[in-house]
PDB file of N, CA and C in Angstrom:
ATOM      1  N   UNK A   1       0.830  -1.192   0.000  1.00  0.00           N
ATOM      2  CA  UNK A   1       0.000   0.000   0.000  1.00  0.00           C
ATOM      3  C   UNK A   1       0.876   1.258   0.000  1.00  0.00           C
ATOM      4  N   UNK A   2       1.898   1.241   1.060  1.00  0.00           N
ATOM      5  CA  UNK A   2       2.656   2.388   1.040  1.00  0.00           C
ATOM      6  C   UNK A   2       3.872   2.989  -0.465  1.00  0.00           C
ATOM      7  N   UNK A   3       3.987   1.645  -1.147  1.00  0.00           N
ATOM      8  CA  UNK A   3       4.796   1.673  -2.115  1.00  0.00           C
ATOM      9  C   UNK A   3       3.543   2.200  -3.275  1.00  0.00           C
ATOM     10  N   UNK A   4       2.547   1.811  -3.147  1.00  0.00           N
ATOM     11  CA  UNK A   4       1.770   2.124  -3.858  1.00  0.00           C
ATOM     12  C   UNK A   4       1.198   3.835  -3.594  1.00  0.00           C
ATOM     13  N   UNK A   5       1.084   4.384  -2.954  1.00  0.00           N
ATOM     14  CA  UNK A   5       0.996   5.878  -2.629  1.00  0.00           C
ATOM     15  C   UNK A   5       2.222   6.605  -3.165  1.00  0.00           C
ATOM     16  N   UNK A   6       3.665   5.792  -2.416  1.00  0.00           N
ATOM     17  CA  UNK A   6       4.971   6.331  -3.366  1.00  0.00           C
ATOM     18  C   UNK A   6       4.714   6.410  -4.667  1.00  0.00           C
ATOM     19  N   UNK A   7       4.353   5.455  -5.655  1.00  0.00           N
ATOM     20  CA  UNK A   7       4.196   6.045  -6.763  1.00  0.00           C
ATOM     21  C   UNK A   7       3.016   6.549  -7.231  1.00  0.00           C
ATOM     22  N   UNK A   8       2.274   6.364  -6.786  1.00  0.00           N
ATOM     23  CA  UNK A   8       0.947   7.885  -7.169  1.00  0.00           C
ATOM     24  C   UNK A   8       1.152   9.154  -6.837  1.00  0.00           C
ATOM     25  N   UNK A   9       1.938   9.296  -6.317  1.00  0.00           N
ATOM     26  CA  UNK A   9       2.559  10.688  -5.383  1.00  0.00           C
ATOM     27  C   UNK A   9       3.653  10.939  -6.740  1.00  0.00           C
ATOM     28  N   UNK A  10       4.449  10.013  -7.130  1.00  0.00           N
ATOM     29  CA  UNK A  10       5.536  10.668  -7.898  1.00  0.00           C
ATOM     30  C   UNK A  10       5.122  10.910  -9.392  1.00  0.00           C
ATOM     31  N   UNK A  11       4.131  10.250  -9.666  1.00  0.00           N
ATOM     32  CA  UNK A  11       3.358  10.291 -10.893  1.00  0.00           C
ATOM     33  C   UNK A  11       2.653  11.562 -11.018  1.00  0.00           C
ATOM     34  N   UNK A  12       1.996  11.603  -9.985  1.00  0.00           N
ATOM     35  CA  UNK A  12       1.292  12.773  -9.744  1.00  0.00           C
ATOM     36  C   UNK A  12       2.367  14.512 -10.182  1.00  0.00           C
ATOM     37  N   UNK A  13       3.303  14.065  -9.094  1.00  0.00           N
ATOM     38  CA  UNK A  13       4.605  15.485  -9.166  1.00  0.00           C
ATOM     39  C   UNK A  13       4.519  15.420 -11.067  1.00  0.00           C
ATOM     40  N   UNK A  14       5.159  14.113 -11.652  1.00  0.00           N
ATOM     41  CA  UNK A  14       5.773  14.061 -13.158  1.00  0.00           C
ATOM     42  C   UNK A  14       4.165  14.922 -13.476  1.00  0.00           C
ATOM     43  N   UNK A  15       3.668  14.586 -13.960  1.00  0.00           N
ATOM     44  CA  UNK A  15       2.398  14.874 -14.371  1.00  0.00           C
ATOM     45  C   UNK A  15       1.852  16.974 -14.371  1.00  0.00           C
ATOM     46  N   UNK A  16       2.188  16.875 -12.998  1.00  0.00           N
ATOM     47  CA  UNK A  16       1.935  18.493 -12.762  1.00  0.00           C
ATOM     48  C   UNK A  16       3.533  19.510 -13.357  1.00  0.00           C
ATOM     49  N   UNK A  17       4.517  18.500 -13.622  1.00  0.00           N
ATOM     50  CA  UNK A  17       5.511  19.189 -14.140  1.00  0.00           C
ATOM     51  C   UNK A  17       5.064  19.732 -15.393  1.00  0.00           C
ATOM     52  N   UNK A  18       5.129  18.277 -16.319  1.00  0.00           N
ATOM     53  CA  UNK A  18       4.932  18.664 -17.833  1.00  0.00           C
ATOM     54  C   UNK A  18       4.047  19.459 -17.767  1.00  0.00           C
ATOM     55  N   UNK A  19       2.728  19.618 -17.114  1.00  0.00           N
ATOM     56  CA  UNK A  19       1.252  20.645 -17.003  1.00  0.00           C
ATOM     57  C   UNK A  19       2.207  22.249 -17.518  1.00  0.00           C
ATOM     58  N   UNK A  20       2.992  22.361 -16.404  1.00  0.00           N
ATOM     59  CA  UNK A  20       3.468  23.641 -16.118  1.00  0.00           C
ATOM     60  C   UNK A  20       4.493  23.587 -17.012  1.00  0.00           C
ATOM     61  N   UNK A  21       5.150  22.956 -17.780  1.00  0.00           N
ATOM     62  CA  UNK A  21       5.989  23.098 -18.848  1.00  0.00           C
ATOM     63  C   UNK A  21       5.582  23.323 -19.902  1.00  0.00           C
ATOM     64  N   UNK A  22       4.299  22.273 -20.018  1.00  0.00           N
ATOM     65  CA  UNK A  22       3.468  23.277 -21.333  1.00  0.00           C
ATOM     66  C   UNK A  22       3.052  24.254 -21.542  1.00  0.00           C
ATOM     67  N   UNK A  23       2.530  24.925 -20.217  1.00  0.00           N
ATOM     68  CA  UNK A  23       1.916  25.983 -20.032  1.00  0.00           C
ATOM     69  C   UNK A  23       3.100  27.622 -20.177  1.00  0.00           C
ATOM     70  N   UNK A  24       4.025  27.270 -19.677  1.00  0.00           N
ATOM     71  CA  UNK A  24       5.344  27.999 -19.539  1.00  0.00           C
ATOM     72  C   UNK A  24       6.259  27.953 -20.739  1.00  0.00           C
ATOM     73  N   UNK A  25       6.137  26.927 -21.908  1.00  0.00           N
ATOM     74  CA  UNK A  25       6.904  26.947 -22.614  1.00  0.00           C
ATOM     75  C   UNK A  25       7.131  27.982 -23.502  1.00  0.00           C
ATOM     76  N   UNK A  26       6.415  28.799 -23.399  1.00  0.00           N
ATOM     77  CA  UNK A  26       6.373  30.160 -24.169  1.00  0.00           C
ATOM     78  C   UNK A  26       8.282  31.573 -23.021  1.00  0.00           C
ATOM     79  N   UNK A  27       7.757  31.028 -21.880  1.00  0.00           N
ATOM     80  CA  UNK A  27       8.697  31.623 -20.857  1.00  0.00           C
ATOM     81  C   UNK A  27      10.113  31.611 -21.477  1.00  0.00           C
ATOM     82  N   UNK A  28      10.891  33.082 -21.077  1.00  0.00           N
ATOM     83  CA  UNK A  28      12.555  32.694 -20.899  1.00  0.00           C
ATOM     84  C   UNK A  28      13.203  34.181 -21.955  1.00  0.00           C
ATOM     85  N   UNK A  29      14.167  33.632 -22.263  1.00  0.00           N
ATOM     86  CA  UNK A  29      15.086  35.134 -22.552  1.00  0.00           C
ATOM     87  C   UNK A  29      15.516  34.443 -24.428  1.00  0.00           C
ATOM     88  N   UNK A  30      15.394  35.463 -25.039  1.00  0.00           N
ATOM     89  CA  UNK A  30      15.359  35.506 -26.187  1.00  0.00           C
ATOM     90  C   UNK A  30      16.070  36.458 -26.878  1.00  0.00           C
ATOM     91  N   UNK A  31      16.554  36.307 -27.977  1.00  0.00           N
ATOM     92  CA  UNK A  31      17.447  36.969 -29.249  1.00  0.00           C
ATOM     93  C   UNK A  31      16.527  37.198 -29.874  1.00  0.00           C
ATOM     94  N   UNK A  32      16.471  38.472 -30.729  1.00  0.00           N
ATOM     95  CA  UNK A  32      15.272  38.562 -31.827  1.00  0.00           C
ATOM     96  C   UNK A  32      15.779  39.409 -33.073  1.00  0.00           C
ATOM     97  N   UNK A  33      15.492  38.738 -34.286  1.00  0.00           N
ATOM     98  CA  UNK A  33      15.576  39.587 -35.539  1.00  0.00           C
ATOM     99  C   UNK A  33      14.863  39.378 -36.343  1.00  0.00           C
ATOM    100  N   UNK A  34      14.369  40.669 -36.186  1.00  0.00           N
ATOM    101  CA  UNK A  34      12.924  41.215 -36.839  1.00  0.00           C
ATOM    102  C   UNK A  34      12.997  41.896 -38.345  1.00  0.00           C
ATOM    103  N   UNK A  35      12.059  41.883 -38.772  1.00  0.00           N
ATOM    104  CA  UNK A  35      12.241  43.223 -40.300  1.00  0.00           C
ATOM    105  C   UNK A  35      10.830  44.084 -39.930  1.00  0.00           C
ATOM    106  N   UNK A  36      11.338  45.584 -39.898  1.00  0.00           N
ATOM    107  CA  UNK A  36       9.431  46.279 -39.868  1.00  0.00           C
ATOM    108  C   UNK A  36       9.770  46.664 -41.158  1.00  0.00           C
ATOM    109  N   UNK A  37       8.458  46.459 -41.818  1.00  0.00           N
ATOM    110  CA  UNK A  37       8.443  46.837 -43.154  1.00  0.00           C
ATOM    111  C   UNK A  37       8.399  48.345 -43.558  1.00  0.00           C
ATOM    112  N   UNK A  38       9.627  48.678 -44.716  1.00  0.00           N
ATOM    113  CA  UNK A  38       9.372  50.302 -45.014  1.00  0.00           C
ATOM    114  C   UNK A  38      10.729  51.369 -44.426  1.00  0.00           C
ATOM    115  N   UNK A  39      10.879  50.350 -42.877  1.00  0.00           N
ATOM    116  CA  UNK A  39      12.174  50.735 -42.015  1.00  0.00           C
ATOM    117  C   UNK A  39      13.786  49.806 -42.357  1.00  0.00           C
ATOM    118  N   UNK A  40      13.398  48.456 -42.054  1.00  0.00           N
ATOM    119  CA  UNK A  40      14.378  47.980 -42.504  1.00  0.00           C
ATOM    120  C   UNK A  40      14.360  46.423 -41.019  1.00  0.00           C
ATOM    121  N   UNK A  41      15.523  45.707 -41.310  1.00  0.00           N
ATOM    122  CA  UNK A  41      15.887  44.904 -40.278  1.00  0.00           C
ATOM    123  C   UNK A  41      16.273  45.429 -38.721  1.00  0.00           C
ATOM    124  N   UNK A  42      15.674  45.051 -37.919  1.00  0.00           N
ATOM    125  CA  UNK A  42      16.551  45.092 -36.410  1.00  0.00           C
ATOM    126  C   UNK A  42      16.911  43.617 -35.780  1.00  0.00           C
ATOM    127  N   UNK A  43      17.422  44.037 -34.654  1.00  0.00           N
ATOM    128  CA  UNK A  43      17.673  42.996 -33.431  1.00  0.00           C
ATOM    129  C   UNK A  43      18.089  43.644 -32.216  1.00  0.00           C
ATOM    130  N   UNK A  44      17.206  42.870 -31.158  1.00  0.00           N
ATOM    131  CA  UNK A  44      17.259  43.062 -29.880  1.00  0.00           C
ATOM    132  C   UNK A  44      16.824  41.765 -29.154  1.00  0.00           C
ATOM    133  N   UNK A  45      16.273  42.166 -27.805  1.00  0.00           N
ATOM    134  CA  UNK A  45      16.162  41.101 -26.817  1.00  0.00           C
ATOM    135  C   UNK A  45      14.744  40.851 -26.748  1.00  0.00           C
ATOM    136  N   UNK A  46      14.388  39.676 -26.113  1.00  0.00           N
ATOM    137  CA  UNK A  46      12.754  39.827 -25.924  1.00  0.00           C
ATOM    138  C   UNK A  46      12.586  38.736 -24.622  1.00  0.00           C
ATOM    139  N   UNK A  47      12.130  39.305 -23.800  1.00  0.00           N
ATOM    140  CA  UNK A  47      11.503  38.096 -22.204  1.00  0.00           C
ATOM    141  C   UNK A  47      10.174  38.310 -22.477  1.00  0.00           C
ATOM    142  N   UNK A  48       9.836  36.783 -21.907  1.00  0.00           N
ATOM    143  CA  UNK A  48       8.791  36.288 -22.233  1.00  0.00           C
ATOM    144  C   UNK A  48       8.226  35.698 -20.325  1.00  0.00           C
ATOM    145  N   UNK A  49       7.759  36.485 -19.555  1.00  0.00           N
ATOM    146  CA  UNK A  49       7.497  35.537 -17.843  1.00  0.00           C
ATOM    147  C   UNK A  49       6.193  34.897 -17.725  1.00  0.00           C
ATOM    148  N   UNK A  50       5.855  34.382 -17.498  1.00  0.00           N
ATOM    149  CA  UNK A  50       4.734  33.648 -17.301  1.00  0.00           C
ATOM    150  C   UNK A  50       4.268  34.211 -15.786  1.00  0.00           C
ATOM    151  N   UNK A  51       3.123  34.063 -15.835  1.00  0.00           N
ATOM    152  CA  UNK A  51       2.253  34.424 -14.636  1.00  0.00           C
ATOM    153  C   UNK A  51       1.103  33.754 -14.795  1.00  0.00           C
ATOM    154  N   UNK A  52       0.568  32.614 -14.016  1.00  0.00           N
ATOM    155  CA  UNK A  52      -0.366  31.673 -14.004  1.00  0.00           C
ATOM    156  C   UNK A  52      -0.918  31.752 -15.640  1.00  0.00           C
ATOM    157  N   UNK A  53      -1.926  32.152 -15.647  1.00  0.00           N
ATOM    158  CA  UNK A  53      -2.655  32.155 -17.405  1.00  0.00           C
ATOM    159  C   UNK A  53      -2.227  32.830 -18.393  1.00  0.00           C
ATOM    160  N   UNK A  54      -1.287  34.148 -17.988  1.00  0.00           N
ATOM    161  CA  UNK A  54      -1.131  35.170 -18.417  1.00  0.00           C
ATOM    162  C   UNK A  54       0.501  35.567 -18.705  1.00  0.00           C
ATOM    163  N   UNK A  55       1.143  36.080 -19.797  1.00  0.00           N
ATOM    164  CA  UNK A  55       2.510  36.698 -19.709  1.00  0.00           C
ATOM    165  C   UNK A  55       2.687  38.043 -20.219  1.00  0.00           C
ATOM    166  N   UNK A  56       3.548  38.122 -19.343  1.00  0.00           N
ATOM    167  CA  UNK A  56       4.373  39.830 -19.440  1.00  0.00           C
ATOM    168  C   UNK A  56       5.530  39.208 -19.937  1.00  0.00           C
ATOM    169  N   UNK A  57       5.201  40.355 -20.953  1.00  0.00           N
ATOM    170  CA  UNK A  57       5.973  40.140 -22.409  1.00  0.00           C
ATOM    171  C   UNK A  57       7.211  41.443 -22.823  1.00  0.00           C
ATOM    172  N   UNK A  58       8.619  41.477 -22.880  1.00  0.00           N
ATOM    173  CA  UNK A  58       9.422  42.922 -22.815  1.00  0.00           C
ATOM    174  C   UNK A  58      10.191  42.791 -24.130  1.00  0.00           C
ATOM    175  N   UNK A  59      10.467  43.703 -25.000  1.00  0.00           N
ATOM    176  CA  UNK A  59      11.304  43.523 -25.763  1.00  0.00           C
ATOM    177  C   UNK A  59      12.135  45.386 -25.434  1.00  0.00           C
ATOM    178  N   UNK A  60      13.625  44.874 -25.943  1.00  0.00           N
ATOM    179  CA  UNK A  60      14.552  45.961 -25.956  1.00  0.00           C
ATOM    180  C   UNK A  60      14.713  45.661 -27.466  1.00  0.00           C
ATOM    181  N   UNK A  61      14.869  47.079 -28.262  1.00  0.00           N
ATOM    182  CA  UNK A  61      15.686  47.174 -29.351  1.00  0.00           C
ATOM    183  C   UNK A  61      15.644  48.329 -29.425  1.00  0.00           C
ATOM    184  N   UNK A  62      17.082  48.406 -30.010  1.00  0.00           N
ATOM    185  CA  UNK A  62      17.629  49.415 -30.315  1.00  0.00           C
ATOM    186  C   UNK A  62      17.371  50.747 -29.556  1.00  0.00           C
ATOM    187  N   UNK A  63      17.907  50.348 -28.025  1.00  0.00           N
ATOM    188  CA  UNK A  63      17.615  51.651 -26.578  1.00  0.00           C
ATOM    189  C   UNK A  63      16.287  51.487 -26.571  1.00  0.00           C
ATOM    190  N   UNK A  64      15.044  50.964 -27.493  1.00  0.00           N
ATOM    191  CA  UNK A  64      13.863  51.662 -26.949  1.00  0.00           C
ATOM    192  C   UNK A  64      13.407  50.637 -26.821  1.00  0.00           C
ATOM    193  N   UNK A  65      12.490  50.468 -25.489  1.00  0.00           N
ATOM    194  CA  UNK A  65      11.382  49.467 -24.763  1.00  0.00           C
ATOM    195  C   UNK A  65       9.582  49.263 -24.708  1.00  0.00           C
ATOM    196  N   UNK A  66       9.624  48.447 -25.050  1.00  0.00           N
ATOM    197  CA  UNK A  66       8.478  48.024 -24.913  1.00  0.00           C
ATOM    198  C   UNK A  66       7.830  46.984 -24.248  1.00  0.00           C
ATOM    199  N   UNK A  67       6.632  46.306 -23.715  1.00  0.00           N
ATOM    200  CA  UNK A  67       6.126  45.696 -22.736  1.00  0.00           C
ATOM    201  C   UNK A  67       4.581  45.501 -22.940  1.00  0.00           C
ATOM    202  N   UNK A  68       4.249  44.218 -23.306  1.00  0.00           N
ATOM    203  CA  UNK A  68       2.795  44.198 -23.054  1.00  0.00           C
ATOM    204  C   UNK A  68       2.446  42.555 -22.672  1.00  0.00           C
ATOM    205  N   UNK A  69       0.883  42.608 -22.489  1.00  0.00           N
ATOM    206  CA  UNK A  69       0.512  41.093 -21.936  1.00  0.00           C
ATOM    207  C   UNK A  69      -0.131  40.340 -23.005  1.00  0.00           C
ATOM    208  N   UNK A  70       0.282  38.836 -22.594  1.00  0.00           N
ATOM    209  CA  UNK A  70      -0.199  37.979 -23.568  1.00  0.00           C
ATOM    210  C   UNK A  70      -0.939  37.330 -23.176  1.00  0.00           C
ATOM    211  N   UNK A  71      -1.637  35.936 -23.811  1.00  0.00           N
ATOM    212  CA  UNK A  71      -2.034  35.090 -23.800  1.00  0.00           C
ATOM    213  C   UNK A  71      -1.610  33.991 -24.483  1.00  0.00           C
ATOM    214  N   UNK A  72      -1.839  32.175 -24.371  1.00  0.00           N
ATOM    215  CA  UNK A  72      -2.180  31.157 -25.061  1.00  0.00           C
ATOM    216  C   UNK A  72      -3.148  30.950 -25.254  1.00  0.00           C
ATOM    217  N   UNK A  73      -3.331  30.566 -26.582  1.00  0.00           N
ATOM    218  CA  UNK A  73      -4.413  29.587 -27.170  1.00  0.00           C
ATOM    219  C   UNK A  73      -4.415  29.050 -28.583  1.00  0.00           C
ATOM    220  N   UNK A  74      -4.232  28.078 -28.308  1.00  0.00           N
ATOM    221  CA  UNK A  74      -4.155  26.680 -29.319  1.00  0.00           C
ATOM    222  C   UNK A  74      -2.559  26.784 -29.455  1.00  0.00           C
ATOM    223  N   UNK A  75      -2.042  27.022 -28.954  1.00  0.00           N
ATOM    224  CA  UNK A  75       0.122  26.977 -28.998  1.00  0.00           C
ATOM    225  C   UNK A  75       0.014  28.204 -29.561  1.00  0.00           C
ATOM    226  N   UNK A  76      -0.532  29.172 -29.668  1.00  0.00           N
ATOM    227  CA  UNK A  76      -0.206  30.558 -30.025  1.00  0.00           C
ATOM    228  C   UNK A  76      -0.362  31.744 -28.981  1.00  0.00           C
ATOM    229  N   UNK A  77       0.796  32.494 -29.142  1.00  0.00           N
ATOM    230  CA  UNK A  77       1.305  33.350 -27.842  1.00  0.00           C
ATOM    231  C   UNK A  77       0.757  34.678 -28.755  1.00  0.00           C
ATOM    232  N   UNK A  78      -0.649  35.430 -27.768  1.00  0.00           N
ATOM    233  CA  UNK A  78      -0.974  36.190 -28.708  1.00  0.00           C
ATOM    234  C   UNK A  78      -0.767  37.978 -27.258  1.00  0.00           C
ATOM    235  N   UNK A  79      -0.122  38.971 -28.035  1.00  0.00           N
ATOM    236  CA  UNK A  79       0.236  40.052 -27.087  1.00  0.00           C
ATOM    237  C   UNK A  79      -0.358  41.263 -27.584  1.00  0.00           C
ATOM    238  N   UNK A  80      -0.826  41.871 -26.390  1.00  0.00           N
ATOM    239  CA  UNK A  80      -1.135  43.373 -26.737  1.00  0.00           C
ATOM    240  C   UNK A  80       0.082  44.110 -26.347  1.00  0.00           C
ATOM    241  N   UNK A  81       0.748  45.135 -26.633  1.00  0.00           N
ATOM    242  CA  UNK A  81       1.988  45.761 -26.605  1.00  0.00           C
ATOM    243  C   UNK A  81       1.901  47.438 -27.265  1.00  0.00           C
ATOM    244  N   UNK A  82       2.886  48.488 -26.190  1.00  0.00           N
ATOM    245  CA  UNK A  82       2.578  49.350 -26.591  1.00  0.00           C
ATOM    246  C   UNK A  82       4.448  49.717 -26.136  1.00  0.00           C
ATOM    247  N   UNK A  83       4.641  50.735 -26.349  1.00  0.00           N
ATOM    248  CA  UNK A  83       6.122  51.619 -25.659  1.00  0.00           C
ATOM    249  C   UNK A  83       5.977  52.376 -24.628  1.00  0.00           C
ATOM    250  N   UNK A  84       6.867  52.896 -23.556  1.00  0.00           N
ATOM    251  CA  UNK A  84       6.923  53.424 -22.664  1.00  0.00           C
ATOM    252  C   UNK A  84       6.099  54.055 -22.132  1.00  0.00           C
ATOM    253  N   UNK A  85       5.693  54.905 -23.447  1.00  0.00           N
ATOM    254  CA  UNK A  85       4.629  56.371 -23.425  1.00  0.00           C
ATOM    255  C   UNK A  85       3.818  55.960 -23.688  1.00  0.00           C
ATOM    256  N   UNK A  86       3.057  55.078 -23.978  1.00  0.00           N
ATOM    257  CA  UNK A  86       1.642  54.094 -24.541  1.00  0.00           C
ATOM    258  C   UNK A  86       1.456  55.150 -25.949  1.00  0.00           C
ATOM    259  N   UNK A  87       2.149  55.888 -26.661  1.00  0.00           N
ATOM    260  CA  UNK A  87       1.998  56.499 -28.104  1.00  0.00           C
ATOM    261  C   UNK A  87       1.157  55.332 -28.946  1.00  0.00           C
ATOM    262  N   UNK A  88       1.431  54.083 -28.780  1.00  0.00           N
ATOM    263  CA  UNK A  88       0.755  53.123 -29.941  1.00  0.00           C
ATOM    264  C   UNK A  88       0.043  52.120 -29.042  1.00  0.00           C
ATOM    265  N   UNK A  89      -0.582  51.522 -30.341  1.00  0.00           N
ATOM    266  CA  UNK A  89      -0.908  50.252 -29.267  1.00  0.00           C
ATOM    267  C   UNK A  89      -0.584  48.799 -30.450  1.00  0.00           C
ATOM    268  N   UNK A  90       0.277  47.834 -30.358  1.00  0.00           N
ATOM    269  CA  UNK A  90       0.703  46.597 -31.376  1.00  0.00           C
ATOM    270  C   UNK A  90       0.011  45.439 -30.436  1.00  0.00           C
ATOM    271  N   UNK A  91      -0.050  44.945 -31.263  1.00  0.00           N
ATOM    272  CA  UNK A  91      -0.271  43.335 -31.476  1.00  0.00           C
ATOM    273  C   UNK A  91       0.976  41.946 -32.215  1.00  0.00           C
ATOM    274  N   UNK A  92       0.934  41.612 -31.247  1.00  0.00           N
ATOM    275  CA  UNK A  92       1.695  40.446 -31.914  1.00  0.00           C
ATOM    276  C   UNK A  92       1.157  38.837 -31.882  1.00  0.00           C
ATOM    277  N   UNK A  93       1.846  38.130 -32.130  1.00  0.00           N
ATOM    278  CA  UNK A  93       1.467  36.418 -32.474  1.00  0.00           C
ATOM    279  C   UNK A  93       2.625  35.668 -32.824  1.00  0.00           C
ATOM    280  N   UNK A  94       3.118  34.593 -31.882  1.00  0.00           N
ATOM    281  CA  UNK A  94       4.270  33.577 -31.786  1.00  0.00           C
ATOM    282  C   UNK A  94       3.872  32.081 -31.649  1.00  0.00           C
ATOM    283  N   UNK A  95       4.551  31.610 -32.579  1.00  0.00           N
ATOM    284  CA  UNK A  95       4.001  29.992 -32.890  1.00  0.00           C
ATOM    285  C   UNK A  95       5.486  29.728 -32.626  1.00  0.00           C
ATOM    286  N   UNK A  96       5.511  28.768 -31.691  1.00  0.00           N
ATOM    287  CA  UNK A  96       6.922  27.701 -31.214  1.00  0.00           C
ATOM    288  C   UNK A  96       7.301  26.670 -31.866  1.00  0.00           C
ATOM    289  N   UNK A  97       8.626  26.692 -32.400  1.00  0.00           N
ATOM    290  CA  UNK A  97       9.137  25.366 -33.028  1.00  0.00           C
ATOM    291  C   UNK A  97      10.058  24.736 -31.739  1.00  0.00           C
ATOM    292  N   UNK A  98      10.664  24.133 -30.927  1.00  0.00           N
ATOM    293  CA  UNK A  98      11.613  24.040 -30.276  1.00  0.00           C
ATOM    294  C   UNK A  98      11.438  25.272 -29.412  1.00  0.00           C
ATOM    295  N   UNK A  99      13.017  25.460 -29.251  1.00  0.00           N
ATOM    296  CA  UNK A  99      13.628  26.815 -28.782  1.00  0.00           C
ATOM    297  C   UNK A  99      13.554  28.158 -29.517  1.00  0.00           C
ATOM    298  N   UNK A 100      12.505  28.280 -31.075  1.00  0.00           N
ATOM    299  CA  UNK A 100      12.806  29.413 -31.443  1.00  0.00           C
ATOM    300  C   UNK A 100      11.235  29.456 -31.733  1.00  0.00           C
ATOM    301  N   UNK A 101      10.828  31.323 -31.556  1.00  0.00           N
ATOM    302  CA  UNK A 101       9.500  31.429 -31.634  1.00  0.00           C
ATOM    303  C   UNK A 101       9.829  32.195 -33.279  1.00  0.00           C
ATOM    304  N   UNK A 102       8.546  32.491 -33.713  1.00  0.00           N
ATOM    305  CA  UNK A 102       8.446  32.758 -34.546  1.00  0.00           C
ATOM    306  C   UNK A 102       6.881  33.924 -34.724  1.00  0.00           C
ATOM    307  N   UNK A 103       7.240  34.921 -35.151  1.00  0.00           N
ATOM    308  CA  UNK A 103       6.277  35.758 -34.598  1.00  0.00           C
ATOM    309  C   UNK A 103       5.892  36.946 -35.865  1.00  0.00           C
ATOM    310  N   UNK A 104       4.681  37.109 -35.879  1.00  0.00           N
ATOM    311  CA  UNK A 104       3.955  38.352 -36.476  1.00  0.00           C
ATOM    312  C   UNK A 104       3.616  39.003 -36.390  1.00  0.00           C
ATOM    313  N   UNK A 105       3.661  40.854 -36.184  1.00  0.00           N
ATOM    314  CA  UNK A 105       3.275  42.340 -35.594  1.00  0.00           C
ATOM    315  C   UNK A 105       2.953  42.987 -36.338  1.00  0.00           C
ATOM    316  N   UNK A 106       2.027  44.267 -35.695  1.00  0.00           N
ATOM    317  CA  UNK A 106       0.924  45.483 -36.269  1.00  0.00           C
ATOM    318  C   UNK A 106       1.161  46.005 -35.300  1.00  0.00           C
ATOM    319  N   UNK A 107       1.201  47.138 -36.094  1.00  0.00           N
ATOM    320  CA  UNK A 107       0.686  48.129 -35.062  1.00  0.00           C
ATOM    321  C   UNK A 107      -0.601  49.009 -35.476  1.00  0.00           C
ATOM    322  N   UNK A 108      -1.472  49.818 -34.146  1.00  0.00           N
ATOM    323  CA  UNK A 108      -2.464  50.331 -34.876  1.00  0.00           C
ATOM    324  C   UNK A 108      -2.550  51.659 -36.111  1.00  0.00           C
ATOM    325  N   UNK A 109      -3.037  51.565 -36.924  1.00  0.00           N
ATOM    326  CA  UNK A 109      -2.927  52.842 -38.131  1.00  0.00           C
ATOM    327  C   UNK A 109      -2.001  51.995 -38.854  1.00  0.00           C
ATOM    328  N   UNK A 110      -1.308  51.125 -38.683  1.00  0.00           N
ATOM    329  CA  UNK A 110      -0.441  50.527 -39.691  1.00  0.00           C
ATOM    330  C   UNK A 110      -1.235  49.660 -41.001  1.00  0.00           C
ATOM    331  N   UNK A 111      -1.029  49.182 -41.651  1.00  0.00           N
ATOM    332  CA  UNK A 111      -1.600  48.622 -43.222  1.00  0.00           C
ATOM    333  C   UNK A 111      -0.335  47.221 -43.506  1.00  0.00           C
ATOM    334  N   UNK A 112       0.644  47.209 -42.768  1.00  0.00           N
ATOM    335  CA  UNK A 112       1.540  46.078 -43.168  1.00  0.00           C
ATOM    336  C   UNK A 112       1.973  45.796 -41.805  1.00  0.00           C
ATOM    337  N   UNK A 113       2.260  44.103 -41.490  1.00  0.00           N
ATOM    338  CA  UNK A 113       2.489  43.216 -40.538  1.00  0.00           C
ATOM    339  C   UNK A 113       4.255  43.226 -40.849  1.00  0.00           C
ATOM    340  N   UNK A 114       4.590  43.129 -39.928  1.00  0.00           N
ATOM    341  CA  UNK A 114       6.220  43.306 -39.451  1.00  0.00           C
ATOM    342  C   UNK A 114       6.496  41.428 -39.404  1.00  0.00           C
ATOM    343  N   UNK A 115       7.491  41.326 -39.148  1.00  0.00           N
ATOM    344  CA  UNK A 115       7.933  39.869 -38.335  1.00  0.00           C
ATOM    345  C   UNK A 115       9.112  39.680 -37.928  1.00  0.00           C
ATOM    346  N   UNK A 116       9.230  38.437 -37.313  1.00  0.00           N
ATOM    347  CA  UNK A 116      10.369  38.564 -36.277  1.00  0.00           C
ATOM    348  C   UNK A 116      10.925  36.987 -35.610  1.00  0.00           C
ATOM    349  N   UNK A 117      11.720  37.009 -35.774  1.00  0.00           N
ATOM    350  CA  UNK A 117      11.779  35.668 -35.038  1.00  0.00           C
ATOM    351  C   UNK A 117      13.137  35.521 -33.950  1.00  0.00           C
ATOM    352  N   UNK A 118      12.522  34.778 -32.721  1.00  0.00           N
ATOM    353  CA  UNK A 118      12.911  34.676 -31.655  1.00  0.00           C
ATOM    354  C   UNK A 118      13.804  33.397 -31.637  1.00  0.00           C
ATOM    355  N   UNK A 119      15.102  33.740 -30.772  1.00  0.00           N
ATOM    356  CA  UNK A 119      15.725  32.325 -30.597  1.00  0.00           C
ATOM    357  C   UNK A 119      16.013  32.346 -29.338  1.00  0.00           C
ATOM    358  N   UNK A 120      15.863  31.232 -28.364  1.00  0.00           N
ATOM    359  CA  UNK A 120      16.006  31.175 -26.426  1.00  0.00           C
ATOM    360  C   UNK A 120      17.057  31.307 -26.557  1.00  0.00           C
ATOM    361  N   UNK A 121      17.535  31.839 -25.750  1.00  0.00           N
ATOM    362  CA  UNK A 121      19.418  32.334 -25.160  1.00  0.00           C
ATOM    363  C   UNK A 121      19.599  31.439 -24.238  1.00  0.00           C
TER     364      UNK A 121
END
């Protein structure tokens, strides 16, 4: 009986890991090179934290910052995002291969989608 609780107990732990690994796999520190269309190519950084349902989302490029919250649904990491001064308001969308995301942006008043892709550091 007692060996038998030992492993329902450890099954249980394995079980609530992967939960939270799936759920988190969006999480962690990232390289990013992007193209906005019209401007040209960049690269900067991008964190990705998880917070129960929800992530706070940061990217640095080029000195200037930005920060907004996301969501999952269906393996897609979908963010509202604006800059310091809230001047705009973007949208983005990241589909995971592995370790590298892969992602699509607007901003509002804009007419063309940017992109970008992420690799975990």
């Amino acid at each position: 009986m007692r060996r038998a609780t030992l492993v329902l107990l450890a099954v249980s732990i394995l079980l609530v890991t992967a939960s939270l690994e799936a759920k988190s796999g969006f999480g962690g520190s990232y390289s990013i090179n992007g193209v906005n269309p019209g401007v040209g190519v960049y690269k900067g950084q991008l964190t990705i934290t998880p917070r129960a349902e929800v992530y706070d989302v940061r990217w640095s490029i080029a000195g200037l910052r930005y920060s907004g919250i996301g969501i999952v649904v269906n393996d897609t990491l979908s963010v509202a995002y604006s800059d310091a001064n809230h001047s705009f308001i973007g949208v983005a969308s990241y589909t995971r291969e592995g370790g590298t995301l892969y992602g699509r942006w607007a901003v509002g008043g804009g007419s063309v989608m940017g992109s970008e892709t992420a690799t975990r550091r």
